[in-house]
N, C-alpha and C. Protein backbone atom coordinates (compact mmCIF):
# COMPACT_ATOMS: atom_id res chain seq x y z
N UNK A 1 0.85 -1.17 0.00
CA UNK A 1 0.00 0.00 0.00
C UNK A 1 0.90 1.24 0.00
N UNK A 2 0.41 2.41 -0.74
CA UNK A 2 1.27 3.59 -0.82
C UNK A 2 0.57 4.68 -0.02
N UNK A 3 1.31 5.51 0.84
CA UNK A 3 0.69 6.23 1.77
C UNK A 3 1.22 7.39 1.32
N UNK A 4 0.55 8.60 1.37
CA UNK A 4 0.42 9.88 1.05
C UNK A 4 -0.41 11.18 2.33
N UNK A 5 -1.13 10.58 2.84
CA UNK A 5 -2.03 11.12 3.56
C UNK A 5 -0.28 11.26 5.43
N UNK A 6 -0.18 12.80 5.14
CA UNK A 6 0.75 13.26 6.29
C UNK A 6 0.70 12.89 7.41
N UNK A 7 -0.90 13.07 8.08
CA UNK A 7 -0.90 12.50 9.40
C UNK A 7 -0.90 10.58 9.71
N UNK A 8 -1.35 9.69 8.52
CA UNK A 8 -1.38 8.82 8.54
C UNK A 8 0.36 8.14 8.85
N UNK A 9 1.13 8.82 7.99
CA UNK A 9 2.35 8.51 8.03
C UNK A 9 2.96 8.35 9.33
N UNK A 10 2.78 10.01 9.78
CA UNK A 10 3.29 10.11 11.07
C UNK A 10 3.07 9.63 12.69
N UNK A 11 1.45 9.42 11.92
CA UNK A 11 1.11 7.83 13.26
C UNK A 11 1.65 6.50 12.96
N UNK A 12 1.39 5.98 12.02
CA UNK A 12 2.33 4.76 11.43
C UNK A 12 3.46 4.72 12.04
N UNK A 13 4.14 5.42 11.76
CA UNK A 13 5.96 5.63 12.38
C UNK A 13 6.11 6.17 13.46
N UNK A 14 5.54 7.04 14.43
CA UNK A 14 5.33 7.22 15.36
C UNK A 14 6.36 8.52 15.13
N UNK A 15 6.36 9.39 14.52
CA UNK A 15 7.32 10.73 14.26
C UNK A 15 6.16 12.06 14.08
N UNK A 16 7.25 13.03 14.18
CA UNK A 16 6.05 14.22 14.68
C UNK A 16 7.18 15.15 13.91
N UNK A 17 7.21 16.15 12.62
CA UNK A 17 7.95 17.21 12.08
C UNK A 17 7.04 18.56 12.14
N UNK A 18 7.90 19.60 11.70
CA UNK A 18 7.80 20.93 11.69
C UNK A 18 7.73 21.40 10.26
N UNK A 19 7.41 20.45 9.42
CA UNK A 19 7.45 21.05 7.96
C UNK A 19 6.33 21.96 7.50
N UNK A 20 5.18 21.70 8.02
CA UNK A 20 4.06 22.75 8.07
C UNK A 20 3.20 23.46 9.24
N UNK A 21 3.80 24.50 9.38
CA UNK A 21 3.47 25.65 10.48
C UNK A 21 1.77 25.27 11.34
N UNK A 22 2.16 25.11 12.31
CA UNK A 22 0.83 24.96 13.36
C UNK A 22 0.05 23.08 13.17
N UNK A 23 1.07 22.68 12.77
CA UNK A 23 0.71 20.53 12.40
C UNK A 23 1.85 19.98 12.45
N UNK A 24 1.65 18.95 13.25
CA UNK A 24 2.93 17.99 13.68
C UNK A 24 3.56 17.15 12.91
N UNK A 25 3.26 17.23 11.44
CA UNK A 25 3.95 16.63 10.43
C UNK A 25 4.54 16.71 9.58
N UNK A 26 4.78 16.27 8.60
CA UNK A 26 6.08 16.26 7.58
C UNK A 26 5.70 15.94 6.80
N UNK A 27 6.46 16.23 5.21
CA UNK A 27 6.41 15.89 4.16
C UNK A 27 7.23 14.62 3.98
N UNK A 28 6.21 13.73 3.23
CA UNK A 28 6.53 12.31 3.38
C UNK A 28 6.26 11.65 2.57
N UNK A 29 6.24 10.34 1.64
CA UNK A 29 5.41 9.54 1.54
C UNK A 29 5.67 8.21 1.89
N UNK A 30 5.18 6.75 2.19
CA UNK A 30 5.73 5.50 2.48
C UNK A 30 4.68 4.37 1.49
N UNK A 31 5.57 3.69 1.59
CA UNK A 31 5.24 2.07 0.93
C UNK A 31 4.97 0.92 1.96
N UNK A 32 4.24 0.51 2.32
CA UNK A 32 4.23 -0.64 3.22
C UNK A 32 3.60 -2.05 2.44
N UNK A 33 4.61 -2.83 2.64
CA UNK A 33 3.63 -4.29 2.39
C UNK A 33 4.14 -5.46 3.55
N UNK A 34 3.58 -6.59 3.16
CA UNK A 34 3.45 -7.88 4.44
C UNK A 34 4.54 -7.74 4.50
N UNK A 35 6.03 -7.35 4.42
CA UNK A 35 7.14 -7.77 5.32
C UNK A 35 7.95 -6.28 5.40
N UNK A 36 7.67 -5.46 4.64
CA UNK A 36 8.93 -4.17 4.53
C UNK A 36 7.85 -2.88 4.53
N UNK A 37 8.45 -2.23 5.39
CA UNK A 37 8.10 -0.57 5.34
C UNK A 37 9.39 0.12 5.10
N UNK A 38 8.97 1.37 4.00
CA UNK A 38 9.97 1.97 3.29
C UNK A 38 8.98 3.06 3.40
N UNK A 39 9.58 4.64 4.09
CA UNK A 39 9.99 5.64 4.75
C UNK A 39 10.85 6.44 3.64
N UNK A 40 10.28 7.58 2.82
CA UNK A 40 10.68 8.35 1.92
C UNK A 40 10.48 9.88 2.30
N UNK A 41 11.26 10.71 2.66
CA UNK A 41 11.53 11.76 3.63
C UNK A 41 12.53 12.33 3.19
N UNK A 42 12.88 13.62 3.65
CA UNK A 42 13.88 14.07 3.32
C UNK A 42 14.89 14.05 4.55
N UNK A 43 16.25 14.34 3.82
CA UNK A 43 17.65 14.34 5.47
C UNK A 43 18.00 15.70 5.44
N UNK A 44 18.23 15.63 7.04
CA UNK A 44 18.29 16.68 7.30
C UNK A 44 19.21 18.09 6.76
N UNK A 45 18.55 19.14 6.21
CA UNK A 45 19.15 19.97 5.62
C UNK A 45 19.40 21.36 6.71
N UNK A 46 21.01 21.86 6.20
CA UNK A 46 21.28 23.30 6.96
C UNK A 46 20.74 23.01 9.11
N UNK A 47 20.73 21.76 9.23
CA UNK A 47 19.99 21.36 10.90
C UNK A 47 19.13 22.31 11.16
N UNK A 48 18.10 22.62 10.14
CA UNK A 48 16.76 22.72 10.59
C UNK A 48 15.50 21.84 10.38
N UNK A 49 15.65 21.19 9.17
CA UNK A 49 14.63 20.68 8.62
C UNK A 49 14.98 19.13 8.14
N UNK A 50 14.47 18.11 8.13
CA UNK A 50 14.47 17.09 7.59
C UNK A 50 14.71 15.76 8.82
N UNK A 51 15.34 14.66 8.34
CA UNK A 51 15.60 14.12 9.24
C UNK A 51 16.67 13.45 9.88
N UNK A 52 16.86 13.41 11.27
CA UNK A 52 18.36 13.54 11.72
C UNK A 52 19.23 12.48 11.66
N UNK A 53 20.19 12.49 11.93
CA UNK A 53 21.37 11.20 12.27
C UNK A 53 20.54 10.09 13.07
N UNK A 54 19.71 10.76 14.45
CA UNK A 54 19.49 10.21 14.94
C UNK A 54 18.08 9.27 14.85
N UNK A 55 17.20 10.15 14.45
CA UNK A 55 16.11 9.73 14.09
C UNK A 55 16.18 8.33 12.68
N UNK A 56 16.93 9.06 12.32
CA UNK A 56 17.72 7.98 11.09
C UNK A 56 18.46 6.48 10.89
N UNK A 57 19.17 6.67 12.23
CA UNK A 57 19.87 5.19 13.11
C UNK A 57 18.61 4.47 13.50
N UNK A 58 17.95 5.16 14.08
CA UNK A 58 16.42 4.51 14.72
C UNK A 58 15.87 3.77 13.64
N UNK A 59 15.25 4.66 12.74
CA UNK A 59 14.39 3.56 11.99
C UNK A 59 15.45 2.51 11.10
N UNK A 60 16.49 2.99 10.66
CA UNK A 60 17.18 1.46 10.29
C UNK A 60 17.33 0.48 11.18
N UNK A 61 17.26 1.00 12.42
CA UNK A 61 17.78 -0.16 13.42
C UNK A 61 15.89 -1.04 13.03
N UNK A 62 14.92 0.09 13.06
CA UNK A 62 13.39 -0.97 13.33
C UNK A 62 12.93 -2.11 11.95
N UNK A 63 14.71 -1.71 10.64
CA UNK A 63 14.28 -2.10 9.14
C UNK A 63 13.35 -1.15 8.53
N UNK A 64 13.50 0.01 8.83
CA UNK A 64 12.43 0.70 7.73
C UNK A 64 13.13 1.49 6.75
């Protein structure tokens, strides 16, 4: 299944961004099927925006 819908994403994955003023989410989209979730996002640019080293170690460590 291909996900598009922002807040859906960000409950799925359990992440919360600043990409649009006054909503806890991010520009995103993901792929999920019966064994792999794949997480398409941007990295973090100028350390304001995107996503971090850390946040980044995380979901590879969960396989996404």
């Amino acid at each position: 299944i291909v996900l598009s819908a922002l807040d859906q994403i960000a409950w799925l994955f359990n992440l919360r961004g600043s990409d649009i003023e006054c909503n806890p989410v991010f520009f995103a989209y993901a792929v999920v099927s019966d064994d792999q979730a794949v997480l398409f996002v941007r990295e973090l640019d100028d350390g304001k925006q995107g996503l971090s080293e850390t946040v980044k170690s995380q979901l590879e460590g969960a396989r996404v």
